[in-house]
Protein backbone atom coordinates (compact mmCIF):
# COMPACT_ATOMS: atom_id res chain seq x y z
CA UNK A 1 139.89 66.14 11.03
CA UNK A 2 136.93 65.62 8.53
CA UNK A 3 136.51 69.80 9.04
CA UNK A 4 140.10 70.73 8.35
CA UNK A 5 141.37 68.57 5.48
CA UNK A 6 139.70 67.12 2.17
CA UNK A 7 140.91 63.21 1.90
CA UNK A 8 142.06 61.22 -1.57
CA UNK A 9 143.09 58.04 -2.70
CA UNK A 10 146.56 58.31 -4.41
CA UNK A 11 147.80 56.87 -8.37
CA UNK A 12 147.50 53.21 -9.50
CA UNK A 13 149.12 52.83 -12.79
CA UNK A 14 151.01 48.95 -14.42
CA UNK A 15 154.98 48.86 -13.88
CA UNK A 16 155.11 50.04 -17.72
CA UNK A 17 153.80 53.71 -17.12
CA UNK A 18 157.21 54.08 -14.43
CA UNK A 19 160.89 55.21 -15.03
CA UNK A 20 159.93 58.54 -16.69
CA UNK A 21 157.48 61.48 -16.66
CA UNK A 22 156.25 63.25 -13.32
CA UNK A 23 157.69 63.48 -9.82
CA UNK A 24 155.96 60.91 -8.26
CA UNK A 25 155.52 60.03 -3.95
CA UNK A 26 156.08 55.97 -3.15
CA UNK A 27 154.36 54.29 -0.78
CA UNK A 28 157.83 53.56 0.88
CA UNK A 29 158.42 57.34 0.61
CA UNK A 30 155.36 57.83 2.64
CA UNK A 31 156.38 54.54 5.30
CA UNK A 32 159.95 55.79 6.16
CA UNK A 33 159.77 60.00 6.05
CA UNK A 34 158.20 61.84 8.47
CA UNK A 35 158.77 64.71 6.70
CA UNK A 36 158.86 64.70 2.54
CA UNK A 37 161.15 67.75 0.81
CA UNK A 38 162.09 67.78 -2.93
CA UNK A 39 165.10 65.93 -2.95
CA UNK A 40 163.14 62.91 -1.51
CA UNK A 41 161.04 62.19 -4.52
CA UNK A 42 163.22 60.19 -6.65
CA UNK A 43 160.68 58.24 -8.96
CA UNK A 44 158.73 59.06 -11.94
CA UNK A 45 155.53 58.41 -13.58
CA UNK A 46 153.79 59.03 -16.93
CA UNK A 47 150.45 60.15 -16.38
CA UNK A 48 148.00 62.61 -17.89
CA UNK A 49 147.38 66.47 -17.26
CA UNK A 50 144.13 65.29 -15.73
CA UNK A 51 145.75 63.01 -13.42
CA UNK A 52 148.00 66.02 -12.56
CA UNK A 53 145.23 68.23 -11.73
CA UNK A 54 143.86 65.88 -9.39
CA UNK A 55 146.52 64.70 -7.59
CA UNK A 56 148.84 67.37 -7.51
CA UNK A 57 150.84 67.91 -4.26
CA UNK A 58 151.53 70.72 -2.73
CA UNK A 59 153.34 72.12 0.82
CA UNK A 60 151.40 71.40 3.86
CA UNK A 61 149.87 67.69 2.30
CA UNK A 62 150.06 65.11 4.12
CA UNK A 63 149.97 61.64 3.35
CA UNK A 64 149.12 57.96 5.05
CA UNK A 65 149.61 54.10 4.48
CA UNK A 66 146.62 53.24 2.98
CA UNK A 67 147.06 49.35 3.36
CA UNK A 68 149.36 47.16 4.57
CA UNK A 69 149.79 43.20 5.77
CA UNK A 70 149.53 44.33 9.06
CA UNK A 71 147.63 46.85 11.41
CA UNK A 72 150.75 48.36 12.82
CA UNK A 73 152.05 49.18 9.35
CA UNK A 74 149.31 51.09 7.99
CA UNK A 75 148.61 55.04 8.80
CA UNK A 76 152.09 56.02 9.15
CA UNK A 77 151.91 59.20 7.73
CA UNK A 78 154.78 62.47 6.21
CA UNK A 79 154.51 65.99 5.37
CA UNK A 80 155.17 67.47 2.54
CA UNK A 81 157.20 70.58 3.53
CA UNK A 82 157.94 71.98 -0.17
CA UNK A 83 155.88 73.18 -3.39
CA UNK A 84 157.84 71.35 -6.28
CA UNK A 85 155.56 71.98 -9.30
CA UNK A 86 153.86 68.99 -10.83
CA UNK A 87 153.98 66.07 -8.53
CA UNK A 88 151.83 63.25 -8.00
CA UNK A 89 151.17 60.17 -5.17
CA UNK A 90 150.28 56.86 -5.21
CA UNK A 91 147.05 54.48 -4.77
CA UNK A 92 148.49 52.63 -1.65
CA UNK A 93 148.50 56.20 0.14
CA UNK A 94 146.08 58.63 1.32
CA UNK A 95 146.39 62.26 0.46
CA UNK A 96 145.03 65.12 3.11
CA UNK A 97 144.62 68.51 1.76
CA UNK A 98 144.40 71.05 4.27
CA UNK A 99 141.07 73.45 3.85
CA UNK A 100 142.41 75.91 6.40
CA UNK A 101 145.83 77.95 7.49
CA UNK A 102 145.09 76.73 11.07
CA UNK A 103 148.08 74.14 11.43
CA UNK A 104 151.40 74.08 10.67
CA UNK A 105 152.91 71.29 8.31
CA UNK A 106 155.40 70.34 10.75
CA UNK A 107 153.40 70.50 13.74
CA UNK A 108 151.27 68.33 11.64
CA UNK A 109 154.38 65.56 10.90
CA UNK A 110 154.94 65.36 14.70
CA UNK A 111 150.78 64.93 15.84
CA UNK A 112 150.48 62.01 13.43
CA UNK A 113 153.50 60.30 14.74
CA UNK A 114 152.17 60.14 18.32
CA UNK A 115 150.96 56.96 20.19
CA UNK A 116 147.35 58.27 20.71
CA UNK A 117 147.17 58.88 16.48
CA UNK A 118 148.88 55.29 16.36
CA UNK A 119 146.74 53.59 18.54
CA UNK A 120 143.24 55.48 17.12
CA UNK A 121 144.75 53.97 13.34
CA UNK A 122 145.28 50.36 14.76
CA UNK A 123 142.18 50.12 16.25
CA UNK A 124 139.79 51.77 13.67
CA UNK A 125 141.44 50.14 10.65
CA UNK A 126 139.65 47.13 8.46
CA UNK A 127 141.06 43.91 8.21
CA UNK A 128 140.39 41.54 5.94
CA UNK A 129 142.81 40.01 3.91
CA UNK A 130 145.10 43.24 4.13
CA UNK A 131 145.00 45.80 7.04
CA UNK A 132 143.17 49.21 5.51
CA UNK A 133 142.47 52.54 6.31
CA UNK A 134 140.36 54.84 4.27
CA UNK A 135 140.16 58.76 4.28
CA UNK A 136 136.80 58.91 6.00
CA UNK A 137 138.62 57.06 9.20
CA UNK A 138 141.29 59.68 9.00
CA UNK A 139 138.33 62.01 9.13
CA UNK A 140 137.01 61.20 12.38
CA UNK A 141 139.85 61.53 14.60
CA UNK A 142 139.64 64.68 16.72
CA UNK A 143 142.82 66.88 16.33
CA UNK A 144 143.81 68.79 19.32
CA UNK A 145 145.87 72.67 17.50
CA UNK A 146 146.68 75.39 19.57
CA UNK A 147 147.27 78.77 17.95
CA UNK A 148 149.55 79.23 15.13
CA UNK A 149 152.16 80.67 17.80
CA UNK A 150 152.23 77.62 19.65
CA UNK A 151 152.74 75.17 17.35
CA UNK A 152 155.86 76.79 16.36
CA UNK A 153 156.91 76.72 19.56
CA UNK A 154 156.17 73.08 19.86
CA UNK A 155 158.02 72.51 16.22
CA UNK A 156 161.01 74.31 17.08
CA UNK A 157 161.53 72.18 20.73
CA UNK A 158 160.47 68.97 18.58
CA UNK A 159 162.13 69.46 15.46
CA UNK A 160 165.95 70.20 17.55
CA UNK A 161 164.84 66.52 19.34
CA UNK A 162 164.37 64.74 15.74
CA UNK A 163 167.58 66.44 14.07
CA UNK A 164 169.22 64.99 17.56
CA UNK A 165 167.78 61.55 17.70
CA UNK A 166 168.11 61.22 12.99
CA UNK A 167 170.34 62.96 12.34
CA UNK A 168 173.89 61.56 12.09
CA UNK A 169 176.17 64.36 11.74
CA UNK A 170 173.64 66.63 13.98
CA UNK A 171 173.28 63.94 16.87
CA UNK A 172 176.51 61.83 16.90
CA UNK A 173 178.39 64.75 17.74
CA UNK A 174 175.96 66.13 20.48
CA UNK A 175 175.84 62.40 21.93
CA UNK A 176 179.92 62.65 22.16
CA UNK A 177 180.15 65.66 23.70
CA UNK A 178 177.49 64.63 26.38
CA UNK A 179 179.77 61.81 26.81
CA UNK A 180 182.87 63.91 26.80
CA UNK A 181 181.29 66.12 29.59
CA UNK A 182 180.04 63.04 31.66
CA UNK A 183 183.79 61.72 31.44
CA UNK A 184 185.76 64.46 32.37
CA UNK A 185 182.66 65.31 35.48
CA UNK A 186 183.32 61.41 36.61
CA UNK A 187 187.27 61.77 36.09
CA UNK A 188 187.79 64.79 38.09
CA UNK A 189 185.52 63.40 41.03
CA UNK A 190 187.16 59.60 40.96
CA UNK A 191 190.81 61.30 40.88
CA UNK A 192 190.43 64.17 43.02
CA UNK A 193 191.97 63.18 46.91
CA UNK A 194 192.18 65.14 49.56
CA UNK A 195 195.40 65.53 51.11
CA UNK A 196 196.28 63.47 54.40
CA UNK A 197 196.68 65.45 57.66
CA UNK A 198 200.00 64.12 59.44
């Protein structure tokens, strides 16, 4: 990964500097999205043009769990999926820039969820008193990225699974009509005799 994305270390300002200022990405942000959009960056910072400049995020970042108590909890990782202006991250995360167009944000969200990214994180992080994972870990892993054609592919079969499986109001009523389906299938069979020959 070293060749296809440039790797920083996120914001660490005191509890004073937040409440106001710039859009700024939480570690919890980070821990619970797969995939980050606008809307989802609900705290602010004060910080300084400088700090703006280098951290600014932009579509087709993505960041990871820097540190965490455990080994399990760190390199979870989201997508930014939206340009949103001035917009900065912070120090408990990990920022990768991409230095190509080779991969698509999304098929990016979904590779870094996998068990074989998981398990390469768990067993390459430090531990000492924390768990930790630094950028030039991230680096190493070797990134498997078919053409730009077929990672669409793979987003749009991927991305219809994840609205199904997150999704309330997308999945609930998908589950019920599978269910619906299943019920009437089973009815007709359970109630459906065949007429005794006299």
């Amino acid at each position: 990964m070293g060749s296809l994305f440039d790797f920083r270390n996120g914001l660490s300002k005191g509890k004073d500097f937040f409440g106001t200022g710039t859009p700024f990405i939480r570690y919890i942000d980070v821990y619970n999205n797969r995939f980050l959009r606008e809307d989802d960056i609900t705290a602010l910072v004060e910080c300084t043009p400088a700090e703006i400049e280098k951290l600014k995020v932009h579509r087709g970042d993505v960041f990871f769990t820097r540190t965490s108590e455990t080994a399990e909890d760190v390199g979870w990782s989201s997508v930014m999926l939206d340009d949103i202006g001035d917009c900065v991250f912070n120090g408990f995360t990990i920022k990768a820039t991409p230095k190509t167009n080779y991969l698509l944000p999304e098929y990016c969200a979904f590779c870094f969820a996998t068990d074989d990214f998981r398990q390469y994180v768990t067993s390459h992080c430090a531990f000492t008193t924390r768990a930790s994972l630094t950028g030039k870990t991230i680096a190493e892993y070797q990134l498997a990225f078919p053409s730009i054609e077929k990672q669409q592919e793979m987003v749009d079969i991927l991305s219809k699974f994840h609205t199904l499986c997150n999704d309330l109001s997308a999945g609930l009523p998908a589950e019920i009509e599978a269910r619906q389906k299943q019920y009437e299938y089973y009815r007709d069979k359970l109630l459906s005799f065949k007429e005794i020959q006299k």
